[in-house]
N, C-alpha and C. Protein backbone atom coordinates (compact mmCIF):
# COMPACT_ATOMS: atom_id res chain seq x y z
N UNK A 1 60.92 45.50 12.77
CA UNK A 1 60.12 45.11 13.92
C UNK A 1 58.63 45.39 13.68
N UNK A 2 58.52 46.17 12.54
CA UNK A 2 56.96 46.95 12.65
C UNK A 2 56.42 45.95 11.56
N UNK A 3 57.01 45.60 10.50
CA UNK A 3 56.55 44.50 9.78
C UNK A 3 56.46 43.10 10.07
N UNK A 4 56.83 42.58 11.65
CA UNK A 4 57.00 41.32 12.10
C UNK A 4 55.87 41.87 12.60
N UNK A 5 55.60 42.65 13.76
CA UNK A 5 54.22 42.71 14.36
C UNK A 5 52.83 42.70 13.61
N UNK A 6 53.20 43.61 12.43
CA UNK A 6 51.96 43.87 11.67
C UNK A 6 51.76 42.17 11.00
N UNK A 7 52.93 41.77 10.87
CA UNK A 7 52.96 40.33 10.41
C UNK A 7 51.54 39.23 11.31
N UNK A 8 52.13 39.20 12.94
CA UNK A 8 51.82 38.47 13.82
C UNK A 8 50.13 39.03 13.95
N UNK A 9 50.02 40.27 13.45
CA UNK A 9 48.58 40.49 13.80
C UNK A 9 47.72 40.09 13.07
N UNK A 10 48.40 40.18 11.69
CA UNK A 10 47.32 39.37 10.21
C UNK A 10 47.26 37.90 10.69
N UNK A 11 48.06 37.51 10.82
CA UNK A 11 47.93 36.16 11.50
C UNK A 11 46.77 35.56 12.62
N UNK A 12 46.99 36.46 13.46
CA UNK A 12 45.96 36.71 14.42
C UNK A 12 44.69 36.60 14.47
N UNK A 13 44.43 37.92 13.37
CA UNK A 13 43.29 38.06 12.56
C UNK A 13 42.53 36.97 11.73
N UNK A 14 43.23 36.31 11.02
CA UNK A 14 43.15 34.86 10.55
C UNK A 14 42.55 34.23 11.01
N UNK A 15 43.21 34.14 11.63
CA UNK A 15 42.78 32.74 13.32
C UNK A 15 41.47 33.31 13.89
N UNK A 16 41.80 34.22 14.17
CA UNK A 16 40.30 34.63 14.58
C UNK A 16 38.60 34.62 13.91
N UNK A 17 39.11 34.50 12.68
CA UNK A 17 38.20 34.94 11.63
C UNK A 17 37.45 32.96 11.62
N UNK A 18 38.77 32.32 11.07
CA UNK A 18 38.97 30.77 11.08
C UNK A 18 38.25 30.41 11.94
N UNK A 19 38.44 30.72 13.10
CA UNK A 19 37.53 30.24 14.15
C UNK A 19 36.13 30.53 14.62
N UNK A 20 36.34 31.89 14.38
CA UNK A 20 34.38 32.08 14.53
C UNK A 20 33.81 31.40 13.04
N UNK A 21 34.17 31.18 11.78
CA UNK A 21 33.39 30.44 10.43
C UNK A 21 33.27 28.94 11.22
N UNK A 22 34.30 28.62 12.28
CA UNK A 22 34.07 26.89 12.63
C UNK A 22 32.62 26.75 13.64
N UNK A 23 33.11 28.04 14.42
CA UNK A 23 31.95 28.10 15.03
C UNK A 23 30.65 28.06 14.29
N UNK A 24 30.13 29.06 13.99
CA UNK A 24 29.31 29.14 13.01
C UNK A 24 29.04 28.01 12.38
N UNK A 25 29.86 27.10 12.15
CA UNK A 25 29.40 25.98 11.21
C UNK A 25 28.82 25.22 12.27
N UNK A 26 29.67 24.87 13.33
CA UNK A 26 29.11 23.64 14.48
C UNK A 26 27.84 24.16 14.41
N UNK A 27 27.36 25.32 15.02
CA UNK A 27 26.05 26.03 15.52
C UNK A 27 25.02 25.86 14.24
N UNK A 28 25.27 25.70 12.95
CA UNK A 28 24.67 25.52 11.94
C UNK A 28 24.23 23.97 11.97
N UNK A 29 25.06 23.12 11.98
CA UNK A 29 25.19 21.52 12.01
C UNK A 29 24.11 21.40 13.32
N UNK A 30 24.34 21.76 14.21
CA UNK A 30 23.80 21.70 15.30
C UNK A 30 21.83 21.63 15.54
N UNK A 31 21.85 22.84 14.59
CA UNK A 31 20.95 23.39 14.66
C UNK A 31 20.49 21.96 13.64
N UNK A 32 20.84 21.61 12.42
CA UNK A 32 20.52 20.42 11.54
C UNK A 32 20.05 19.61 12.30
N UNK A 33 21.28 19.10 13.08
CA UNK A 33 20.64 17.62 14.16
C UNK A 33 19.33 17.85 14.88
N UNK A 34 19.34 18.69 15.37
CA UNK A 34 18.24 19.27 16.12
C UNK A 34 16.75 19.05 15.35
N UNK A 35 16.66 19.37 14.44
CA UNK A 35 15.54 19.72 13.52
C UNK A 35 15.32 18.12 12.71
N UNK A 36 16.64 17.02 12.35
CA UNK A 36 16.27 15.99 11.71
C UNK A 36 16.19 15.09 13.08
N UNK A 37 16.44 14.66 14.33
CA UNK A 37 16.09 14.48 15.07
C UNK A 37 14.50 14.58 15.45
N UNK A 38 13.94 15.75 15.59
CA UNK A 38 12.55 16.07 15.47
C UNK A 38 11.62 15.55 14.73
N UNK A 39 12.86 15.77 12.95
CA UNK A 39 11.52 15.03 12.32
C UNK A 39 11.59 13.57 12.58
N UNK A 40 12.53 13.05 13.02
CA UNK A 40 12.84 11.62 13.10
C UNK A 40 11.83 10.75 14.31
N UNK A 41 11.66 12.00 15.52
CA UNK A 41 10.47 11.67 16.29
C UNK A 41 9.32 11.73 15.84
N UNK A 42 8.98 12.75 14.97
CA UNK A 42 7.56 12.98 14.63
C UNK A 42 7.49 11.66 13.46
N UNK A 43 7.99 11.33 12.60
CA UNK A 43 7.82 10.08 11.56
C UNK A 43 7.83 8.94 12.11
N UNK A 44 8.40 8.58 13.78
CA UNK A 44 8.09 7.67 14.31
C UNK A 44 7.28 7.33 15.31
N UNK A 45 6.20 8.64 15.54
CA UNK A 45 5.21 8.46 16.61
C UNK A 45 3.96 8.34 15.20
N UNK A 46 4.05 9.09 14.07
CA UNK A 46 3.15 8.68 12.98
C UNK A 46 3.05 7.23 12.38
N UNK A 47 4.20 6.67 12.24
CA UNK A 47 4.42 5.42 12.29
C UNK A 47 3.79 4.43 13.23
N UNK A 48 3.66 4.75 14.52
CA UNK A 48 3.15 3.73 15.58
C UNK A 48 1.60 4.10 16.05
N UNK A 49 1.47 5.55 15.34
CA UNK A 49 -0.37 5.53 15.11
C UNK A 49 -1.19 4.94 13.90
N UNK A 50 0.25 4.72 12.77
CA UNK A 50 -0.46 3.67 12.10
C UNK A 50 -0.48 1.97 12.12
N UNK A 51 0.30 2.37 13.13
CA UNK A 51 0.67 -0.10 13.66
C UNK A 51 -0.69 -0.04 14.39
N UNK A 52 -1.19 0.85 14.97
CA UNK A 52 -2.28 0.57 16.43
C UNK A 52 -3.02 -0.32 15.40
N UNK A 53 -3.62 -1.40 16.09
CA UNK A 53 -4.88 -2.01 15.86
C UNK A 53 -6.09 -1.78 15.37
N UNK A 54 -6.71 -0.47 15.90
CA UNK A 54 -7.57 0.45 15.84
C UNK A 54 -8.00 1.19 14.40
N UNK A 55 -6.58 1.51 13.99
CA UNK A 55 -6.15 2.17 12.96
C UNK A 55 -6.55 1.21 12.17
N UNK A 56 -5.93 0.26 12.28
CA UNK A 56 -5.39 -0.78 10.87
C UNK A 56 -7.41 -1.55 10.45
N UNK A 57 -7.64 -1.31 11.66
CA UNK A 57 -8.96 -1.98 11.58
C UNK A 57 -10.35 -1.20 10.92
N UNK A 58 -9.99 0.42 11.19
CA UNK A 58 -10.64 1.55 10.57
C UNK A 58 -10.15 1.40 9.35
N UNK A 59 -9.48 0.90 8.64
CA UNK A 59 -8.95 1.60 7.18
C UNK A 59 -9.39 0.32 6.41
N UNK A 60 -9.00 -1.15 7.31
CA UNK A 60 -9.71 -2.30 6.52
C UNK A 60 -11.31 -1.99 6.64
N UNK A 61 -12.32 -1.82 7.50
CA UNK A 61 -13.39 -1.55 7.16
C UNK A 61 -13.84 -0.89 5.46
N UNK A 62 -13.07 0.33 5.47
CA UNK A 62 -13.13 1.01 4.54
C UNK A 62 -13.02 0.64 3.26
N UNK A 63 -12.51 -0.68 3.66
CA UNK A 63 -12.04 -1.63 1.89
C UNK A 63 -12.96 -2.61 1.89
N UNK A 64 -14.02 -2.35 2.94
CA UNK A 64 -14.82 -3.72 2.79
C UNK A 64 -14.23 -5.54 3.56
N UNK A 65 -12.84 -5.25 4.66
CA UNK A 65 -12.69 -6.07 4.97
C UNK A 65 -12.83 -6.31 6.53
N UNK A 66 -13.32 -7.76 7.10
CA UNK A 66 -13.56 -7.40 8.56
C UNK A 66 -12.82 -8.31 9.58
N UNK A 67 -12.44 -8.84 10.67
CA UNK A 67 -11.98 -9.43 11.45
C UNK A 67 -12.50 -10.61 11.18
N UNK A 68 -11.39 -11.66 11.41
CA UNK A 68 -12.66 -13.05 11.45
C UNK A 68 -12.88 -13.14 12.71
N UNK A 69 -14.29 -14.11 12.67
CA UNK A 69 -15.06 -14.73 13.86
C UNK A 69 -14.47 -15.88 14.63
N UNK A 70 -14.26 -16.38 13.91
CA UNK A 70 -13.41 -17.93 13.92
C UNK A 70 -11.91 -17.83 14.22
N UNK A 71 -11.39 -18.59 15.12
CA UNK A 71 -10.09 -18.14 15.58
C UNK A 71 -9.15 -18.81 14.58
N UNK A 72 -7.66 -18.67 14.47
CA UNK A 72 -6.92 -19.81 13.59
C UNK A 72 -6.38 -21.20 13.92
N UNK A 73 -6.68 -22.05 13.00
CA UNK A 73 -6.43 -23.22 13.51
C UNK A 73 -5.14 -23.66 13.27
N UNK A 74 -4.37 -24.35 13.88
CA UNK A 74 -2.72 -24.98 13.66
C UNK A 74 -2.80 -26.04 12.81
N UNK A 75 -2.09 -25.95 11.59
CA UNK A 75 -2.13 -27.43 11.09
C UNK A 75 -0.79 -28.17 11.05
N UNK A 76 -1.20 -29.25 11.28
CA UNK A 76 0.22 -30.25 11.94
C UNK A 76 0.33 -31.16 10.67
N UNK A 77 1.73 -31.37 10.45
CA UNK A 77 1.92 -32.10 9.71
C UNK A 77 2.89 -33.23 9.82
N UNK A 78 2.27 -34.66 9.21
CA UNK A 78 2.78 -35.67 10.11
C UNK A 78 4.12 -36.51 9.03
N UNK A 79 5.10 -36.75 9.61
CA UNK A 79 5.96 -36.90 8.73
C UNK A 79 5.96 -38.55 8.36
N UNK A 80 6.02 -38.88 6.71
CA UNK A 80 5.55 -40.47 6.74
C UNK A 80 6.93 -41.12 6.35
N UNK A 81 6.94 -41.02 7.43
CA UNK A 81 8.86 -42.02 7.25
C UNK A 81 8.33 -43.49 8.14
């Protein structure tokens, strides 16, 4: 009887052990999402300060290029059937 109990307690123990390492892992993973999430916001608000207009228009200056004056014209093309 004393070696079935001592049995049921290693067992126990096991399980117990098993389960706080799962824990631990979720809370680890967790903590992952958390942090690539973040960077996933921060790379996409950097991203949409470089689409602005503003931006794109400061950096072409810098290369020597400027807006045109002249708007664009449509060209139509007429089909000769």
């Amino acid at each position: 009887m004393i070696l079935f109990v001592s049995a049921l307690a290693i067992v126990m123990i096991a399980s117990s052990h098993s389960a706080d390492k799962k824990v631990y892992e979720i809370s680890k993973l967790n903590n992952e999402v958390k942090e690539m999430r973040s960077a996933f916001v921060d790379g996409r608000s950097k991203l949409q300060r470089l689409k602005m207009e503003s931006t794109v228009l400061s950096k072409m200056k810098e290369k020597g290029l400027a807006t045109s004056t002249t708007p664009a014209k449509k060209i139509k093309v007429k089909s000769q059937n």
